[in-house]
N, C-alpha and C. Protein backbone atom coordinates (compact mmCIF):
# COMPACT_ATOMS: atom_id res chain seq x y z
N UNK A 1 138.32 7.71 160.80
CA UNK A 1 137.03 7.21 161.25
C UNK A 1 137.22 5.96 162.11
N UNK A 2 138.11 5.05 161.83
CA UNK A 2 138.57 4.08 162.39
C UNK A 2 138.69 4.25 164.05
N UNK A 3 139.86 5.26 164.08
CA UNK A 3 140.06 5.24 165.49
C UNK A 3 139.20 6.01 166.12
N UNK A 4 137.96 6.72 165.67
CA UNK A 4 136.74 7.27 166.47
C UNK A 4 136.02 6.18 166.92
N UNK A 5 136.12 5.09 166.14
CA UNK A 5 135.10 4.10 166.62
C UNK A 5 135.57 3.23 167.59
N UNK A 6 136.62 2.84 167.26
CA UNK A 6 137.45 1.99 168.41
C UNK A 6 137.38 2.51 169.83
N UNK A 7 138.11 3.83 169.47
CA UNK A 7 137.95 4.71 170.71
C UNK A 7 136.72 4.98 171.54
N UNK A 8 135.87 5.04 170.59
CA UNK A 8 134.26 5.27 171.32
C UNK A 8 133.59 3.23 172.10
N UNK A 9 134.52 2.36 171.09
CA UNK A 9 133.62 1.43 171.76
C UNK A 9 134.44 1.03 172.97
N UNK A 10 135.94 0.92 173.01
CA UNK A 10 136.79 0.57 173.90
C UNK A 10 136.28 1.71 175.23
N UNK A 11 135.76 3.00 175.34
CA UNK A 11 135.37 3.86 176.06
C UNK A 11 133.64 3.35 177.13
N UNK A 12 132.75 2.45 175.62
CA UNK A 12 131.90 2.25 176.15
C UNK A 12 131.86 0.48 176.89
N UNK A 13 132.90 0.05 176.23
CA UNK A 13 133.34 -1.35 176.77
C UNK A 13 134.16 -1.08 178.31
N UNK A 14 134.72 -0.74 178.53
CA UNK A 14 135.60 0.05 180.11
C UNK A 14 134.59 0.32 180.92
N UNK A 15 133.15 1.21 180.19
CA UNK A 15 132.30 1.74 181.27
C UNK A 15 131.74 0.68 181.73
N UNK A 16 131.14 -0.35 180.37
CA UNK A 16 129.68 -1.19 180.76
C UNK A 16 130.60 -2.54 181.67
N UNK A 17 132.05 -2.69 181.34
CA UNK A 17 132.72 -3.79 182.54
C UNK A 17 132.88 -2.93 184.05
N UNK A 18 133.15 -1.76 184.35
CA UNK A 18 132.97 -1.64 185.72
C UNK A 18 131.82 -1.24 186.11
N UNK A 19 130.99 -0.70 185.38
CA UNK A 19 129.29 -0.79 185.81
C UNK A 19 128.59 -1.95 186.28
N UNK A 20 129.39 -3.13 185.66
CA UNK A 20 128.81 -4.51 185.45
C UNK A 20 129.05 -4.81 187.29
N UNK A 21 129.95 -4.05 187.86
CA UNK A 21 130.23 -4.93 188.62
C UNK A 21 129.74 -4.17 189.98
N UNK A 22 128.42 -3.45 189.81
CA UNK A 22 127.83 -2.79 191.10
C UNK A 22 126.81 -4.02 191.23
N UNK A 23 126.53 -4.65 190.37
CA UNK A 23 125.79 -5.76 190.28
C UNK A 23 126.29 -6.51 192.35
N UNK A 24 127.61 -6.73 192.56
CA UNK A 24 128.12 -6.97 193.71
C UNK A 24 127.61 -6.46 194.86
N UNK A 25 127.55 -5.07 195.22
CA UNK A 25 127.03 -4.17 196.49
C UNK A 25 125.52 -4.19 196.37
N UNK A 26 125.09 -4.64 195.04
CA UNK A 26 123.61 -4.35 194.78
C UNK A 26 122.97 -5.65 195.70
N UNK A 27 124.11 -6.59 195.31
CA UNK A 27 122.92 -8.12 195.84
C UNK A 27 123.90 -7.91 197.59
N UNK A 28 125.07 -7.33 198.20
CA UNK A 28 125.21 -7.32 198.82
C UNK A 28 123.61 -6.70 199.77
N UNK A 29 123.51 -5.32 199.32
CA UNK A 29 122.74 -4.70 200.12
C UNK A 29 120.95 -5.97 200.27
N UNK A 30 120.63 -6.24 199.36
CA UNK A 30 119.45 -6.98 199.32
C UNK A 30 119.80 -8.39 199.91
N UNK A 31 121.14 -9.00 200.14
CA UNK A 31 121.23 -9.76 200.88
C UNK A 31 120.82 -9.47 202.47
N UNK A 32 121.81 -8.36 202.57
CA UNK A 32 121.54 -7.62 204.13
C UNK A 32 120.02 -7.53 204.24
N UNK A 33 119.00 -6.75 203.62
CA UNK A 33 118.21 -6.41 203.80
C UNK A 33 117.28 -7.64 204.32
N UNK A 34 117.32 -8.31 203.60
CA UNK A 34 116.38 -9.52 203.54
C UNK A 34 116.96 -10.14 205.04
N UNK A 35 118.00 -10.41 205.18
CA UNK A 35 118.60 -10.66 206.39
C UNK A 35 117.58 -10.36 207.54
N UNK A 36 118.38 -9.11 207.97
CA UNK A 36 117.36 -7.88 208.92
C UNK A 36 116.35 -8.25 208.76
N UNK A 37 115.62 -7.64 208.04
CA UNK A 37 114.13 -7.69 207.85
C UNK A 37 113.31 -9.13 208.28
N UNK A 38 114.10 -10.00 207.76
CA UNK A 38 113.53 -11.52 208.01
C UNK A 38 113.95 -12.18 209.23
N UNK A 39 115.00 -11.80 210.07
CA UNK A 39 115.90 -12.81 211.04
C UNK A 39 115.90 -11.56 211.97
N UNK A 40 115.74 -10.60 212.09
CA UNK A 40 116.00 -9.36 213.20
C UNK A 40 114.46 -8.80 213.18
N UNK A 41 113.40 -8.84 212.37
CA UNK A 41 112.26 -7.67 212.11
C UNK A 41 112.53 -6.56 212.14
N UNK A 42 113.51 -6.41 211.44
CA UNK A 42 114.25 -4.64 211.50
C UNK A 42 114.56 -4.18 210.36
N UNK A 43 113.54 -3.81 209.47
CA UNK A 43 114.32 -3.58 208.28
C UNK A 43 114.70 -2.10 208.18
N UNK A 44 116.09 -1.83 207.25
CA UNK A 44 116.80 -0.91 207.11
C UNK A 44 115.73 0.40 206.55
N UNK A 45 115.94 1.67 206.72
CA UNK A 45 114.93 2.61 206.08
C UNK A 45 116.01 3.40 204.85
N UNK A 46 116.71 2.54 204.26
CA UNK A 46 117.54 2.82 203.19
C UNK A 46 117.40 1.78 202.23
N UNK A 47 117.65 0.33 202.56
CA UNK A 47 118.02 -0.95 201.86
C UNK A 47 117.07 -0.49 200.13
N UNK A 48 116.12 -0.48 200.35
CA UNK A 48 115.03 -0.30 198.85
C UNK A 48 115.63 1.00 197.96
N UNK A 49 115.77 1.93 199.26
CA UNK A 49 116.62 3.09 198.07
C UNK A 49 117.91 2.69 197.42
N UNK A 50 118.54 2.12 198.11
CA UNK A 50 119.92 2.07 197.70
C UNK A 50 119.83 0.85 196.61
N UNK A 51 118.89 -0.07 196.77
CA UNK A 51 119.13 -1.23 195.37
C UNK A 51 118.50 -0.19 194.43
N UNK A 52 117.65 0.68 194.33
CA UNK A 52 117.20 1.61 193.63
C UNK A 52 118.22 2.04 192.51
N UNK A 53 119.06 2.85 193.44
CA UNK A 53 119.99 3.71 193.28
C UNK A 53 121.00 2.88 192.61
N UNK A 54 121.87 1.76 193.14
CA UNK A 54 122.29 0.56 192.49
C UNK A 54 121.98 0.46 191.21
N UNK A 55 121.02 -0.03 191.05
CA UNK A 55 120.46 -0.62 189.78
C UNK A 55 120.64 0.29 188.65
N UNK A 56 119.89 1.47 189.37
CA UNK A 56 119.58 2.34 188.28
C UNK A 56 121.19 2.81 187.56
N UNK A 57 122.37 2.91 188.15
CA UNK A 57 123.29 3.45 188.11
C UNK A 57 124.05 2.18 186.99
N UNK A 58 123.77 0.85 187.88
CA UNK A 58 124.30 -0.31 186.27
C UNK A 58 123.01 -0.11 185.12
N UNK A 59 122.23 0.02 185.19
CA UNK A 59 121.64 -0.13 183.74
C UNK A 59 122.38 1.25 183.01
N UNK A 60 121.75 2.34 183.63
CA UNK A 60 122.48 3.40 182.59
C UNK A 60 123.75 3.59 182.27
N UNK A 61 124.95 3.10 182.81
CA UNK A 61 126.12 3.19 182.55
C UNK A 61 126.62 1.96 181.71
N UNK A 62 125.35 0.84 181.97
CA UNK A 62 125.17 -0.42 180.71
C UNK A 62 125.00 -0.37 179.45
N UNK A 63 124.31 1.32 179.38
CA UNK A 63 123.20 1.31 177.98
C UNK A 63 124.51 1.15 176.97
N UNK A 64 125.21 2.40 176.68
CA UNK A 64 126.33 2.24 175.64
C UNK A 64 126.68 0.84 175.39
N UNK A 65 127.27 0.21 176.57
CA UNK A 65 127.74 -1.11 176.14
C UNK A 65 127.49 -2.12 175.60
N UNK A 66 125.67 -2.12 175.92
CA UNK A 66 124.67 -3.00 174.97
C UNK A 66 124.48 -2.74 173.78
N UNK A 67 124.62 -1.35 173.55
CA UNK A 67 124.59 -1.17 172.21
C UNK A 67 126.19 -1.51 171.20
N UNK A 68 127.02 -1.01 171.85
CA UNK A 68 127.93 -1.71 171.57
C UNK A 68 128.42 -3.05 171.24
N UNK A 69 128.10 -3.84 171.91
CA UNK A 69 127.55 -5.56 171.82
C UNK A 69 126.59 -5.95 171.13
N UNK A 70 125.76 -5.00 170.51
CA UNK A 70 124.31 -5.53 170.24
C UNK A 70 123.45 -6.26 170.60
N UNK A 71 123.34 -6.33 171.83
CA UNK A 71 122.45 -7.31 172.85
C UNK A 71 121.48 -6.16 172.92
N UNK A 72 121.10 -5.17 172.46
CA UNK A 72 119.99 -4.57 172.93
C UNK A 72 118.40 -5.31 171.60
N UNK A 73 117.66 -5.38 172.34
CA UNK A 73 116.37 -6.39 172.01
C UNK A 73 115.56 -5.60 170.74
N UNK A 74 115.76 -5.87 169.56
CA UNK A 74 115.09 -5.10 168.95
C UNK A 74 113.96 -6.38 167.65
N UNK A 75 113.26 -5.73 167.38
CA UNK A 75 112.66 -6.68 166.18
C UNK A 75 112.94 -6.55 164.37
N UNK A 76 114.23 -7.08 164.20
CA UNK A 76 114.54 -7.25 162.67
C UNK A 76 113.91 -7.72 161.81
N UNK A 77 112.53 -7.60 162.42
CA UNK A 77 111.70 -8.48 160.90
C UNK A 77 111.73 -8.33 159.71
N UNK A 78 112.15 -6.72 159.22
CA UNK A 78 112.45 -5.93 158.29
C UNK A 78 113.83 -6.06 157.55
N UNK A 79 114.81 -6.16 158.56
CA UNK A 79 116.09 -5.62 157.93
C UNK A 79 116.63 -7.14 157.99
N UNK A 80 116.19 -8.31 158.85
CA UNK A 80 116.97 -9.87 158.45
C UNK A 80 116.63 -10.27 156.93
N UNK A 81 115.78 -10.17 156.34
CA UNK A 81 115.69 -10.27 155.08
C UNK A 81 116.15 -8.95 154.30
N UNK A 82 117.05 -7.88 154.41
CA UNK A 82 117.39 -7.12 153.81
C UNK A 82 118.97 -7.55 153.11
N UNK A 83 119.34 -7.24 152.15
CA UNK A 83 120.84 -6.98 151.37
C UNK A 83 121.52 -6.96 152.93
N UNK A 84 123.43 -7.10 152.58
CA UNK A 84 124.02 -6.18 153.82
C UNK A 84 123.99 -4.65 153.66
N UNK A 85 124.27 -4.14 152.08
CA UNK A 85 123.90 -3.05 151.50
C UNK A 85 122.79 -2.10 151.99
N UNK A 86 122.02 -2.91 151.47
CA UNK A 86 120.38 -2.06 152.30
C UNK A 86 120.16 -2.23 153.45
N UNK A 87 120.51 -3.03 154.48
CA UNK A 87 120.58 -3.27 155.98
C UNK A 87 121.52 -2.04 156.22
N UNK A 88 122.83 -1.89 155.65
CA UNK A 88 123.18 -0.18 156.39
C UNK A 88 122.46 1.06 155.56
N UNK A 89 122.09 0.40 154.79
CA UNK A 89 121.50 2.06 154.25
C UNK A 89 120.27 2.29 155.31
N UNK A 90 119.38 1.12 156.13
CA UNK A 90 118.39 1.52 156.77
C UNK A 90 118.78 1.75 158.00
N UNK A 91 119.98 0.96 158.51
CA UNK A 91 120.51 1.63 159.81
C UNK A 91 121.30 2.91 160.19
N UNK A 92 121.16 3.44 159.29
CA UNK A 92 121.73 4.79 159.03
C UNK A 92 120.85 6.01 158.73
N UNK A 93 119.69 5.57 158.18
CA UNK A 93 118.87 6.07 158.04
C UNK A 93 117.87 6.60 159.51
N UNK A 94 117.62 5.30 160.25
CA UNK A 94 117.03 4.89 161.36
C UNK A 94 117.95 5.55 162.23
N UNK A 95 119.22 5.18 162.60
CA UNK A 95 120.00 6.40 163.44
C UNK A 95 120.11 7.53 162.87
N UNK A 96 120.14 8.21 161.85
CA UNK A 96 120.14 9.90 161.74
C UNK A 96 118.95 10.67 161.92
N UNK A 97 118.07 9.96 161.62
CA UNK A 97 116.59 10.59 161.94
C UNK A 97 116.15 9.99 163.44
N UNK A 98 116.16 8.80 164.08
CA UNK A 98 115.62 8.42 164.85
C UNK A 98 116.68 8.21 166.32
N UNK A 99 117.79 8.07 166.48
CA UNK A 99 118.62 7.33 167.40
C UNK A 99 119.06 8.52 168.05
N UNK A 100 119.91 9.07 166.94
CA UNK A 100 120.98 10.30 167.21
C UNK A 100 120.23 11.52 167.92
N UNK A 101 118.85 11.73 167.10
CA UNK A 101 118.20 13.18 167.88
C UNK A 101 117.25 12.63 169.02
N UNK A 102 116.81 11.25 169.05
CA UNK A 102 116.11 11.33 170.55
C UNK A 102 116.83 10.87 171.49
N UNK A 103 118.28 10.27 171.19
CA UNK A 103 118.74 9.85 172.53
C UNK A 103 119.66 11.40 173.07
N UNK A 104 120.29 12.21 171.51
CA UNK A 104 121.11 13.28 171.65
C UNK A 104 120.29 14.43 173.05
N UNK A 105 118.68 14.36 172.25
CA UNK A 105 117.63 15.09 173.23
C UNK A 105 117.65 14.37 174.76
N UNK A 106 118.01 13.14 174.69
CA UNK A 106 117.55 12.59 176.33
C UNK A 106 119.27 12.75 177.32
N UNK A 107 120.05 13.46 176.46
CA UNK A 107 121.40 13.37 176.76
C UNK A 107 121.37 14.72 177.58
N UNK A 108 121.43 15.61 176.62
CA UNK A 108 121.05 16.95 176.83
C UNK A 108 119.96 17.14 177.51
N UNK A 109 118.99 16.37 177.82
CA UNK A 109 117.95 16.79 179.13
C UNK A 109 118.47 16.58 180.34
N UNK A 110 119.08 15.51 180.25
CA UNK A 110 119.62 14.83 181.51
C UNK A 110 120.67 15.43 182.12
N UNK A 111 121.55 15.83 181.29
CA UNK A 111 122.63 17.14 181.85
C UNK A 111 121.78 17.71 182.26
N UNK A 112 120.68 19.07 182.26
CA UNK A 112 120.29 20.09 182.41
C UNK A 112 119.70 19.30 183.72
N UNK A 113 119.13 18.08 183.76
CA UNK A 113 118.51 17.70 185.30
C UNK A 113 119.60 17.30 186.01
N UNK A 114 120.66 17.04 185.61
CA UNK A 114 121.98 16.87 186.69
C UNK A 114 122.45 17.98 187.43
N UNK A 115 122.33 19.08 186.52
CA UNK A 115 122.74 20.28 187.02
C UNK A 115 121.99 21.00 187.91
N UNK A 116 120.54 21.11 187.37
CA UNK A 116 119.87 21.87 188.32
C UNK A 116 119.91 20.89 189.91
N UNK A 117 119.72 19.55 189.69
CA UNK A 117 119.96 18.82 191.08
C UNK A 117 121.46 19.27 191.83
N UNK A 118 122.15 19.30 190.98
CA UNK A 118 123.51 20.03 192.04
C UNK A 118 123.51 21.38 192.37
N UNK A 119 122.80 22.10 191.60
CA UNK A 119 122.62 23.34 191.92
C UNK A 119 121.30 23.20 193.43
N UNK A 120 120.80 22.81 193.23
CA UNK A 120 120.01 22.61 194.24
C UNK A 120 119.93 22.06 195.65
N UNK A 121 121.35 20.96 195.47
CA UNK A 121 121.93 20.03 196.64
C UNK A 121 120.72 19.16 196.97
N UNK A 122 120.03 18.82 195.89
CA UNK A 122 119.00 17.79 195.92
C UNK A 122 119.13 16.60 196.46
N UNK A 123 117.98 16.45 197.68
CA UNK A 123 118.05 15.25 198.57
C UNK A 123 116.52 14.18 198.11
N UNK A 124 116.64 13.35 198.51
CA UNK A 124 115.43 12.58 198.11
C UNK A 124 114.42 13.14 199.95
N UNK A 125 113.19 12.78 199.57
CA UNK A 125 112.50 12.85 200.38
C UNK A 125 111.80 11.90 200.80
N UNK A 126 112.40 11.02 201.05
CA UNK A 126 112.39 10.16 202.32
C UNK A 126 112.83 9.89 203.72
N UNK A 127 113.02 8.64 204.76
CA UNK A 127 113.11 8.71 205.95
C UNK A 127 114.86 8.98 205.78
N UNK A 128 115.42 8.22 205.04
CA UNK A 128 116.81 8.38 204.70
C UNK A 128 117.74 9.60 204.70
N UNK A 129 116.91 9.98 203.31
CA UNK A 129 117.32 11.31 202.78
C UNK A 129 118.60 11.21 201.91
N UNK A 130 118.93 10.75 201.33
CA UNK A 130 120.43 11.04 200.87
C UNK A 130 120.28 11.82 199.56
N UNK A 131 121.42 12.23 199.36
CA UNK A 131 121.71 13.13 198.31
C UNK A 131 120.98 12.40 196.98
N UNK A 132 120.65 13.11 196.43
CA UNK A 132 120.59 12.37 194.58
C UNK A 132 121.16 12.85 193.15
N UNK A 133 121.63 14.05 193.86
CA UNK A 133 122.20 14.86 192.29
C UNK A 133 123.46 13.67 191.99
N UNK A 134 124.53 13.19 192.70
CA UNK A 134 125.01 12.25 192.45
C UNK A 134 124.56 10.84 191.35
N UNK A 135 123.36 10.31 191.39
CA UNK A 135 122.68 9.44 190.70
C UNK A 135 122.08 10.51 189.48
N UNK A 136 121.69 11.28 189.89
CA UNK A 136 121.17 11.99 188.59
C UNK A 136 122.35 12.08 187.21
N UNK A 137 123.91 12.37 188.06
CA UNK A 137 124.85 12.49 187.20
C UNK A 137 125.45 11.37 186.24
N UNK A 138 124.80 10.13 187.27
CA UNK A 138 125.04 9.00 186.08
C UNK A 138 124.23 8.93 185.34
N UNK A 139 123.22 9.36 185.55
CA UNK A 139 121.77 9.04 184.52
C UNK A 139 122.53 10.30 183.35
N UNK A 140 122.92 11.19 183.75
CA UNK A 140 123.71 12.16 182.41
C UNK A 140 124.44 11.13 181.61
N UNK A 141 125.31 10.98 182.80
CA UNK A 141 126.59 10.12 181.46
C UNK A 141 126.18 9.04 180.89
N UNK A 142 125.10 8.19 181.30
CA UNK A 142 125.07 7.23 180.90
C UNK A 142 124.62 7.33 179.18
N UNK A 143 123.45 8.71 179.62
CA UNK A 143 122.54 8.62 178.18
C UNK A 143 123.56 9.21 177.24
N UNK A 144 125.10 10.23 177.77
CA UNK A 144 125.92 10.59 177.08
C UNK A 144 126.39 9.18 176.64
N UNK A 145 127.14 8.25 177.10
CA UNK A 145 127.68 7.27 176.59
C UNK A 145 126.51 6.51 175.43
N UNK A 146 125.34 6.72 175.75
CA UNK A 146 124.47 5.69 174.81
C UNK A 146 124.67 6.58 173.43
N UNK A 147 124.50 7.41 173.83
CA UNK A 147 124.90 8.32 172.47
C UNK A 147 126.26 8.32 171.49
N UNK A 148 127.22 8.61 172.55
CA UNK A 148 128.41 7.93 171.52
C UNK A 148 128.19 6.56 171.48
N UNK A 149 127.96 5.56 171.66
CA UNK A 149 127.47 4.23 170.91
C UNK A 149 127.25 4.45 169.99
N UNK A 150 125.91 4.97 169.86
CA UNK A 150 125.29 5.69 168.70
C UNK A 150 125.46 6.03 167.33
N UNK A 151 126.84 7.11 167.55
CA UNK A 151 127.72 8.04 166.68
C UNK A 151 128.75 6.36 166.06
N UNK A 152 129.46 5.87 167.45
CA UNK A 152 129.33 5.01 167.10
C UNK A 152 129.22 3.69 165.53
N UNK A 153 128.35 3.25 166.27
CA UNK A 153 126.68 2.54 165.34
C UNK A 153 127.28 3.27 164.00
N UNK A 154 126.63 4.53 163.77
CA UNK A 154 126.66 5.27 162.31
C UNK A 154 127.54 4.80 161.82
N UNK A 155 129.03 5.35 162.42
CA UNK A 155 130.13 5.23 161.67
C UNK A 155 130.78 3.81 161.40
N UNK A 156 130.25 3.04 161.90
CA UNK A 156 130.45 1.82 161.07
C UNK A 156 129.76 1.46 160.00
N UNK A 157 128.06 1.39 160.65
CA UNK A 157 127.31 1.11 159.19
C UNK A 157 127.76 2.32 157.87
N UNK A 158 128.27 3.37 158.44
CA UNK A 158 128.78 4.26 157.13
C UNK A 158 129.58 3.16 156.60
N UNK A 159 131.00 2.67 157.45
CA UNK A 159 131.78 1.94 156.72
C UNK A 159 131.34 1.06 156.14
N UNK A 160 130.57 0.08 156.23
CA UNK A 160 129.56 -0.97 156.39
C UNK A 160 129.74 -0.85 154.60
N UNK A 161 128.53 0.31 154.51
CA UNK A 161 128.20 0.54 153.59
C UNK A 161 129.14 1.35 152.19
N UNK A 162 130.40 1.62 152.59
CA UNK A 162 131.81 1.61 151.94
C UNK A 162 132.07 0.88 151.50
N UNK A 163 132.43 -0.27 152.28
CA UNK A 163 132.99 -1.83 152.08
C UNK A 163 131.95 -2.80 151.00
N UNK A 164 130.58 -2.70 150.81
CA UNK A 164 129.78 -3.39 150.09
C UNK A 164 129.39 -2.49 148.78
N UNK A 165 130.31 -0.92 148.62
CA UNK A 165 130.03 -0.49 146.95
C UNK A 165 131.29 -1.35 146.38
C-alpha cells in the first residue's frame, strides 16, 4: 500500500510542478496581448483563447497536486474538532461515497469527451480556429490524476486509521 501511495503522489507532484510552469507562456501571451492591443491598436484574434487554453490546462493538471498538498479549500468545521481516529473514519467515508464516484464519473466523462473531440478533429469556432481535442485531453488527464489523488487520499487515511487502533 505504501508504494501505491508514494507512487501515486510523486506521479501527481511531477505533474502539478511542470503544469505549474505554463503559468510562464500564460503571462507571456497576456503580456503580448496587452502590448498590441494598447501600444499598436491591434489586438491579436487568438491572445484571449490561448490564456484560455493556458489556464485551463494549469488548473486541471494542478487539481491532483492540490489535493495532494492539501491546499484544496474546504470547510473542517466538523472534522477539526474530531478524534484523529474519527477524522479518518469520516474521510474515508466522505471519499468512498462522495470523492471516488463523482470525480471517478467526471474522469470517465471526460475521456469519452476527449475522444469523441479527436474523433471529430474538433476545432473551436472562432476567428482563430485552432484545434481543441488537444485541451480537451488535458481536461481527461487531469480529472484522471485528481482521481488517483483521491485513491490516493483513501489509502492513507486507511493507514491513518491502522496506525491509531
Amino acid at each position: 500500500m505504501e508504494t501505491i501511495i508514494r507512487g501515486l503522489n510523486a506521479l501527481n507532484e511531477k505533474v502539478g510542478y511542470y503544469s505549474s510552469l505554463l503559468i510562464l507562456p500564460l503571462v507571456a501571451v497576456v503580456i503580448y496581448e496587452v502590448f498590441v492591443r494598447y501600444v499598436f491598436s491591434a489586438p491579436t484574434s487568438w491572445g484571449f483563447e490561448m490564456t484560455t487554453f493556458l489556464y485551463g490546462m494549469h488548473f486541471m493538471l494542478c487539481l491532483g497536486d492540490a489535493l495532494r498538498a492539501d491546499t484544496h479549500v474546504r470547510i473542517d468545521i466538523f472534522e477539526s474538532r474530531l478524534q484523529p481516529r474519527n477524522r479518518n473514519i469520516l474521510r474515508i467515508i466522505t471519499n468512498v461515497c462522495l470523492f471516488i464516484p463523482a470525480i471517478g464519473f467526471m474522469a470517465f466523462g471526460s475521456i469519452k469527451y476527449a475522444a469523441t473531440s479527436w474523433s471529430m478533429v474538433e476545432r473551436a469556432s472562432s476567428s482563430w480556429n485552432p484545434a481543441i481535442y488537444p485541451y480537451k485531453t488535458f481536461m481527461a488527464i487531469g480529472f484522471v490524476l485528481f482521481f488517483l489523488a483521491g485513491v490516493a487520499k483513501l489509502l492513507e487515511d486507511i493507514r491513518g486509521l491502522k496506525n491509531h487502533n
